[in-house]
N, C-alpha and C. Protein backbone atom coordinates (compact mmCIF):
# COMPACT_ATOMS: atom_id res chain seq x y z
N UNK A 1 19.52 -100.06 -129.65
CA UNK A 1 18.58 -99.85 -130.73
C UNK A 1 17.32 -100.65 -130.46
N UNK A 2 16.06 -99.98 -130.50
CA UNK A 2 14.82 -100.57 -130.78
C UNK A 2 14.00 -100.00 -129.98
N UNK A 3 12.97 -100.66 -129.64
CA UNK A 3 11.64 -99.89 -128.62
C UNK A 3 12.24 -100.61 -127.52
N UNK A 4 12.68 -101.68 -126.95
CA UNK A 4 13.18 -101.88 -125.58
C UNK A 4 14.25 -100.31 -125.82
N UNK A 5 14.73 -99.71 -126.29
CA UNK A 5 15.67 -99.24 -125.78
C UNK A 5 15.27 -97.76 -126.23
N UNK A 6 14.54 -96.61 -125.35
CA UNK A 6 13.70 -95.82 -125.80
C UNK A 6 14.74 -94.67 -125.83
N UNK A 7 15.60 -94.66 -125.52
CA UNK A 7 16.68 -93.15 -125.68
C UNK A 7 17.36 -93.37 -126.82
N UNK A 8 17.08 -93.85 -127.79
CA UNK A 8 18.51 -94.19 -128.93
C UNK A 8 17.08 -94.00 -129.92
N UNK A 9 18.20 -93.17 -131.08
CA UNK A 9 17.18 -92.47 -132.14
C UNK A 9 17.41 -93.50 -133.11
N UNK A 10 17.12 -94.57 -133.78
CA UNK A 10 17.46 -95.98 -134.33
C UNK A 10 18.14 -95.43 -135.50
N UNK A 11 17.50 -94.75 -136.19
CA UNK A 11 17.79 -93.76 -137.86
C UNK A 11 17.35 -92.90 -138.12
N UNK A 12 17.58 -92.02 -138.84
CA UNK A 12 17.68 -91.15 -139.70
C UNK A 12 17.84 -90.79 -140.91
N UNK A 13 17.19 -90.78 -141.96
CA UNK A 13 17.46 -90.73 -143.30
C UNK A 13 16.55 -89.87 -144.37
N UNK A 14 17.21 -89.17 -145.23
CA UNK A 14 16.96 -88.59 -146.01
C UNK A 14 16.41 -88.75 -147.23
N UNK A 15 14.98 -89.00 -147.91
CA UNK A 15 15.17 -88.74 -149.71
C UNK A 15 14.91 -88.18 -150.11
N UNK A 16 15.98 -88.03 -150.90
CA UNK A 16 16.15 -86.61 -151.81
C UNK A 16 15.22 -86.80 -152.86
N UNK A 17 14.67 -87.89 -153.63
CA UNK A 17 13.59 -87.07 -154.04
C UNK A 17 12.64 -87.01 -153.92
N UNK A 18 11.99 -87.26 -152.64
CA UNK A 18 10.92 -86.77 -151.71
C UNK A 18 11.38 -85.59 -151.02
N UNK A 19 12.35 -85.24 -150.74
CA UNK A 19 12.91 -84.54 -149.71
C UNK A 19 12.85 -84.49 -148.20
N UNK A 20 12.12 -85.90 -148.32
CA UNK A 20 11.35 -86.25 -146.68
C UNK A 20 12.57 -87.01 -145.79
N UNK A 21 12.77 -86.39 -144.44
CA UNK A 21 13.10 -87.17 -143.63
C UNK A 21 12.24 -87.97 -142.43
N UNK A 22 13.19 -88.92 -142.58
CA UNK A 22 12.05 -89.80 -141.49
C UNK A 22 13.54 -90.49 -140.68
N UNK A 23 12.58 -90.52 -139.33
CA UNK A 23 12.84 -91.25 -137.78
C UNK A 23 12.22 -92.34 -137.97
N UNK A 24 12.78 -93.54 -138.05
CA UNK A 24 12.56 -94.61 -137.60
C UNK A 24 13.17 -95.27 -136.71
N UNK A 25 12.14 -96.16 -135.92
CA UNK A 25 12.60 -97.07 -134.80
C UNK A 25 12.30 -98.28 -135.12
N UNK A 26 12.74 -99.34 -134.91
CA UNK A 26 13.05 -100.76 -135.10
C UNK A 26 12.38 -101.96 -133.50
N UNK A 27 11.39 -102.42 -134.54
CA UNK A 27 11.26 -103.61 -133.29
C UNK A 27 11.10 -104.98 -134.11
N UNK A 28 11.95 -105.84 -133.28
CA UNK A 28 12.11 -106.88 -134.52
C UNK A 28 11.56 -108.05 -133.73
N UNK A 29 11.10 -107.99 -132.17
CA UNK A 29 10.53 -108.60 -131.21
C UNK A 29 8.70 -109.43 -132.28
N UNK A 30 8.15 -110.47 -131.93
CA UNK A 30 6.92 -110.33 -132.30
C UNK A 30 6.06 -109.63 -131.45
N UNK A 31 4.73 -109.09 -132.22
CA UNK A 31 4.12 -108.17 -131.05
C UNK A 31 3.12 -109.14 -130.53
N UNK A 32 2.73 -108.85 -128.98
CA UNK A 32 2.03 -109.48 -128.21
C UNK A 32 0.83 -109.05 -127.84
N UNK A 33 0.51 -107.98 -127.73
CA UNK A 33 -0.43 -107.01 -127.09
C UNK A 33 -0.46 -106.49 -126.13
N UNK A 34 0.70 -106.44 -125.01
CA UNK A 34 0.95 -106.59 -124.16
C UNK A 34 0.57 -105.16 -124.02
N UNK A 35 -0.05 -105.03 -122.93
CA UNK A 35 0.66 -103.44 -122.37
C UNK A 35 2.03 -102.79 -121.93
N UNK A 36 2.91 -103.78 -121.41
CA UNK A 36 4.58 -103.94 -121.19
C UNK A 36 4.84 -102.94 -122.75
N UNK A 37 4.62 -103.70 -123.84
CA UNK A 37 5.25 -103.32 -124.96
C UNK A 37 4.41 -102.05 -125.50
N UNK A 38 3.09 -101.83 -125.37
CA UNK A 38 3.07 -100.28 -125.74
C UNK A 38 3.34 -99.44 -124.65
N UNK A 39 3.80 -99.77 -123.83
CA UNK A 39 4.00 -98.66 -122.87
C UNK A 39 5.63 -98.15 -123.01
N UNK A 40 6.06 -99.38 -123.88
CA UNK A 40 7.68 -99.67 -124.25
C UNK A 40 7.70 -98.59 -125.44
N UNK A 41 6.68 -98.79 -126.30
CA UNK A 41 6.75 -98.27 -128.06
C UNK A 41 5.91 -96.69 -127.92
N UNK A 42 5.07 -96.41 -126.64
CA UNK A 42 4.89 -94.92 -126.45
C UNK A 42 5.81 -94.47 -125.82
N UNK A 43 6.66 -94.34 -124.89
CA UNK A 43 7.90 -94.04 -124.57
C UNK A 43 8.85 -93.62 -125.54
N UNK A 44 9.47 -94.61 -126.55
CA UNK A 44 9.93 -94.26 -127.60
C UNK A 44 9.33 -93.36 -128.54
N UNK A 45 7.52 -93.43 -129.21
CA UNK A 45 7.42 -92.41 -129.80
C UNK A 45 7.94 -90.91 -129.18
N UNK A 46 7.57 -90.96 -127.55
CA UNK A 46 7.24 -89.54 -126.65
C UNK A 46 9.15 -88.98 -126.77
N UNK A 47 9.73 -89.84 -126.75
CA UNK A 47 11.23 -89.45 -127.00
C UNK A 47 11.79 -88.97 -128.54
N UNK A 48 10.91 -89.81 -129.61
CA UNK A 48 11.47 -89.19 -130.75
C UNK A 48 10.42 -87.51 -130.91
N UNK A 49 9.73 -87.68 -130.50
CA UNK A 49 8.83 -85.82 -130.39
C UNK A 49 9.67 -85.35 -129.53
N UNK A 50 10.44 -85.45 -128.44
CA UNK A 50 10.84 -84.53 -127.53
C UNK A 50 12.29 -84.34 -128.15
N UNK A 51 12.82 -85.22 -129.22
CA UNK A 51 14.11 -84.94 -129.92
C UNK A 51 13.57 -84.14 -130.82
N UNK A 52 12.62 -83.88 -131.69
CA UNK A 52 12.20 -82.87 -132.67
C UNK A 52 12.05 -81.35 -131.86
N UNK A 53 10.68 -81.60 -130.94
CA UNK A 53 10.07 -80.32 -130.48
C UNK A 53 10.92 -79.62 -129.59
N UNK A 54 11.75 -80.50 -128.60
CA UNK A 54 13.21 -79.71 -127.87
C UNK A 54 14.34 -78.65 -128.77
N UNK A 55 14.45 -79.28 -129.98
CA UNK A 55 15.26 -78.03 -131.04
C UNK A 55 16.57 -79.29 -131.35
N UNK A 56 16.86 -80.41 -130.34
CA UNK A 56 17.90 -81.57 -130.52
C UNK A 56 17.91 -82.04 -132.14
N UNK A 57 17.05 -82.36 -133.13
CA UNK A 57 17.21 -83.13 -133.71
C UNK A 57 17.31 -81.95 -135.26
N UNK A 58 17.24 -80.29 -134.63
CA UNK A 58 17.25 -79.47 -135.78
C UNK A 58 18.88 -78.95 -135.52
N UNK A 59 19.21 -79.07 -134.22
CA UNK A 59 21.27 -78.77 -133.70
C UNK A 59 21.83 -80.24 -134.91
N UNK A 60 21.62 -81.44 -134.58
CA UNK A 60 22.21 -82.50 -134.85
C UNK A 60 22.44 -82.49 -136.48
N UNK A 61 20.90 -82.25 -137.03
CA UNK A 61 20.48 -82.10 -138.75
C UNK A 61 19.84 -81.05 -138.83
N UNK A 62 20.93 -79.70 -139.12
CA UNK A 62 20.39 -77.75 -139.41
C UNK A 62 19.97 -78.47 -141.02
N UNK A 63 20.83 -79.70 -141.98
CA UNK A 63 19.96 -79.07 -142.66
C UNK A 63 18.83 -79.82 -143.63
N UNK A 64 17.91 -80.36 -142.04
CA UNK A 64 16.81 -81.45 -142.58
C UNK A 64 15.69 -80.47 -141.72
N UNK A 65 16.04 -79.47 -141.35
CA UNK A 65 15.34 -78.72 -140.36
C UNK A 65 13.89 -78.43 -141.00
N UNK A 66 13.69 -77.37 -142.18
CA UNK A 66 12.55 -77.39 -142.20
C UNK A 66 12.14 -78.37 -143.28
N UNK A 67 12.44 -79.99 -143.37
CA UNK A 67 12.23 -80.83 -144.26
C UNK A 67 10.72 -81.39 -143.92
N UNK A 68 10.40 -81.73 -144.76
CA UNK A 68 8.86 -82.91 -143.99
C UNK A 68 9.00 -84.39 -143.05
N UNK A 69 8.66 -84.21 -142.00
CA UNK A 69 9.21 -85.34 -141.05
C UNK A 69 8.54 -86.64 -141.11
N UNK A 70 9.02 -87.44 -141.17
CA UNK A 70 7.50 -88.89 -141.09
C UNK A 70 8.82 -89.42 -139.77
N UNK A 71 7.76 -90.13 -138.65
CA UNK A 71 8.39 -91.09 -137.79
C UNK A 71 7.97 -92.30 -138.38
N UNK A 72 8.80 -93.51 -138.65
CA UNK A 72 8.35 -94.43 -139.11
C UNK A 72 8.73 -95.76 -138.12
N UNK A 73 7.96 -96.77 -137.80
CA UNK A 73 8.01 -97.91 -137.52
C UNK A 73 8.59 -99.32 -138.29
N UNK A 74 9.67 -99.91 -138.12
CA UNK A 74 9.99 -101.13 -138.92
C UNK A 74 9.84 -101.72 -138.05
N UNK A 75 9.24 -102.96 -138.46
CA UNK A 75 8.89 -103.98 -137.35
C UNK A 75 9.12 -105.70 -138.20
N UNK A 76 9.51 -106.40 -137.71
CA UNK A 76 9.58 -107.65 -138.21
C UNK A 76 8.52 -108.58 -138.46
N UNK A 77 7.79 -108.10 -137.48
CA UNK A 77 6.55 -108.59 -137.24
C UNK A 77 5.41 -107.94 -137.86
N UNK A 78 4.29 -108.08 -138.21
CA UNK A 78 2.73 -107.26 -138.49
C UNK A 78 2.31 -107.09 -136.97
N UNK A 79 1.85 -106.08 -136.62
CA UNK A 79 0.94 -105.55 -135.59
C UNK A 79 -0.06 -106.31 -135.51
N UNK A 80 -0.19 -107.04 -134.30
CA UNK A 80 -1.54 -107.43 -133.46
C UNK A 80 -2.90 -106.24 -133.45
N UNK A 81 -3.66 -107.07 -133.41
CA UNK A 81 -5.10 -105.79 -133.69
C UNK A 81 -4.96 -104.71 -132.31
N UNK A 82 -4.62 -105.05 -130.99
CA UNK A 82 -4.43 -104.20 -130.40
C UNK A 82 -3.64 -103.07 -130.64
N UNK A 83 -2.09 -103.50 -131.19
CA UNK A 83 -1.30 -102.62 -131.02
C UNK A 83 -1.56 -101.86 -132.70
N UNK A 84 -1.86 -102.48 -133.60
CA UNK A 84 -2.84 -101.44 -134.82
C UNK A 84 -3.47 -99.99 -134.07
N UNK A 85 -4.23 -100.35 -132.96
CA UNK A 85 -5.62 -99.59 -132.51
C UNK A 85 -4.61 -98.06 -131.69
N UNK A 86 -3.06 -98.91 -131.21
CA UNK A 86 -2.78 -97.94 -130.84
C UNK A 86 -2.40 -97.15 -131.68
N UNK A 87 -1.21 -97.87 -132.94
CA UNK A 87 -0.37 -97.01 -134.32
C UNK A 87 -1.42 -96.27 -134.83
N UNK A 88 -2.44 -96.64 -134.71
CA UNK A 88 -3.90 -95.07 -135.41
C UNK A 88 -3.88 -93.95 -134.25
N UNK A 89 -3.93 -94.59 -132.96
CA UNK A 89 -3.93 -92.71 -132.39
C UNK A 89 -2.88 -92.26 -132.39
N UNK A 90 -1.57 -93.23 -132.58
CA UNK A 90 -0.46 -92.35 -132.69
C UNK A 90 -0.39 -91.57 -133.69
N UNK A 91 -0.78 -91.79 -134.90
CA UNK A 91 -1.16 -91.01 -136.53
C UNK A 91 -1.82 -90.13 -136.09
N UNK A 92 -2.65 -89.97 -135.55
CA UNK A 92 -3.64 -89.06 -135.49
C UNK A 92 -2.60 -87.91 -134.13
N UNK A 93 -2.07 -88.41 -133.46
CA UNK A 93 -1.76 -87.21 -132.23
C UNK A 93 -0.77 -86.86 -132.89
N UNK A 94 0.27 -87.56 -133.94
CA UNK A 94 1.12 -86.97 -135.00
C UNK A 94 0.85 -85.28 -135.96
N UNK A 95 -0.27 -86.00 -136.14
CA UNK A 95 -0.94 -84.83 -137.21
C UNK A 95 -0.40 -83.60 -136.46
N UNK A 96 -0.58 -83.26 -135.67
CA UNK A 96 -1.02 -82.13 -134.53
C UNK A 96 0.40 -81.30 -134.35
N UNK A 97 1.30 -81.87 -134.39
CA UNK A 97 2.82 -81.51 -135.18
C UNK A 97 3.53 -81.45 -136.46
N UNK A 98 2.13 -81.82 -137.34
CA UNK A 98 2.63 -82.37 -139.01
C UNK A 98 4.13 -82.76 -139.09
N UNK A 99 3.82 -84.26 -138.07
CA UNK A 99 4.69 -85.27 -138.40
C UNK A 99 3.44 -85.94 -139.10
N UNK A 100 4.26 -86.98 -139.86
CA UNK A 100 3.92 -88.31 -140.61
C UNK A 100 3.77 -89.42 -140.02
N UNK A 101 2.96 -90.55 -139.77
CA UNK A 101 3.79 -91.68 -139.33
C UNK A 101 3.44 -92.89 -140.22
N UNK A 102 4.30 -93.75 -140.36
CA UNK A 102 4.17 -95.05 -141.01
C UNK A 102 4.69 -96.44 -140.75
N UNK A 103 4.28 -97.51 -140.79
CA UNK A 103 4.80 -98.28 -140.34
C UNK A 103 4.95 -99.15 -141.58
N UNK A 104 5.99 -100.06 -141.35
CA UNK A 104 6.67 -100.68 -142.67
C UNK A 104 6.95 -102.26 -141.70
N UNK A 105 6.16 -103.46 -142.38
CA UNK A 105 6.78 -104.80 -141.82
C UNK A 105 7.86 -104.83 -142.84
N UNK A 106 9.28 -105.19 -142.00
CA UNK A 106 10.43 -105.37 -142.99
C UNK A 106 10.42 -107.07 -143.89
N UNK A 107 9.94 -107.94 -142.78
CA UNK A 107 9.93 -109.21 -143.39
C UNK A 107 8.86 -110.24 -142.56
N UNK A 108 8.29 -111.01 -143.84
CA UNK A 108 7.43 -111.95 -142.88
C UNK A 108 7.83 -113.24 -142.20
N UNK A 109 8.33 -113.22 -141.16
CA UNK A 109 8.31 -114.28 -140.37
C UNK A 109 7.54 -115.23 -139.80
């Protein structure tokens, strides 16, 4: 589980009264700016799109299929201004699939 580990879908969850499902991935690492780590956390986004747009994640959940998708980010940490600069083009290249994306700090450390 997490962005070191880009093949594992972290969660999945449903609300019902949103009716929205969302993908989230988990990094509980602090962020650095590193390029190591967005090259770590685009990997993982490019894997949770290729579990949607492949047809994988509509076989697994037929019936979240045509639900509203958000990919969401939990992170332990707040985003460094770099890696902010990236979570905006990821929103934005999201759109383009009307996915969602959001990021949520779980706790301040």
């Amino acid at each position: 589980m997490g962005v070191q580990n880009p093949t594992v879908i972290d969660f999945v969850g449903h609300n019902s009264r949103t009716d929205q499902v969302t993908l989230a991935m988990v990094e509980e690492r602090a962020w650095d700016g590193s390029e190591e780590r967005l090259m770590q956390l685009q990997t993982k986004i490019n894997n949770y799109l290729s579990f949607v747009l492949d047809g994988q994640f509509a076989q697994l959940y037929p019936d979240f299929r045509d639900k509203p998708l958000v990919f969401q980010l939990d992170c332990s940490f707040a985003p460094d201004a770099n890696t902010y600069s990236f979570l905006d083009q990821v929103r934005n290249a999201l759109t383009n699939y009307k996915i969602g994306w959001a990021v949520k700090v779980l706790s301040a450390k």
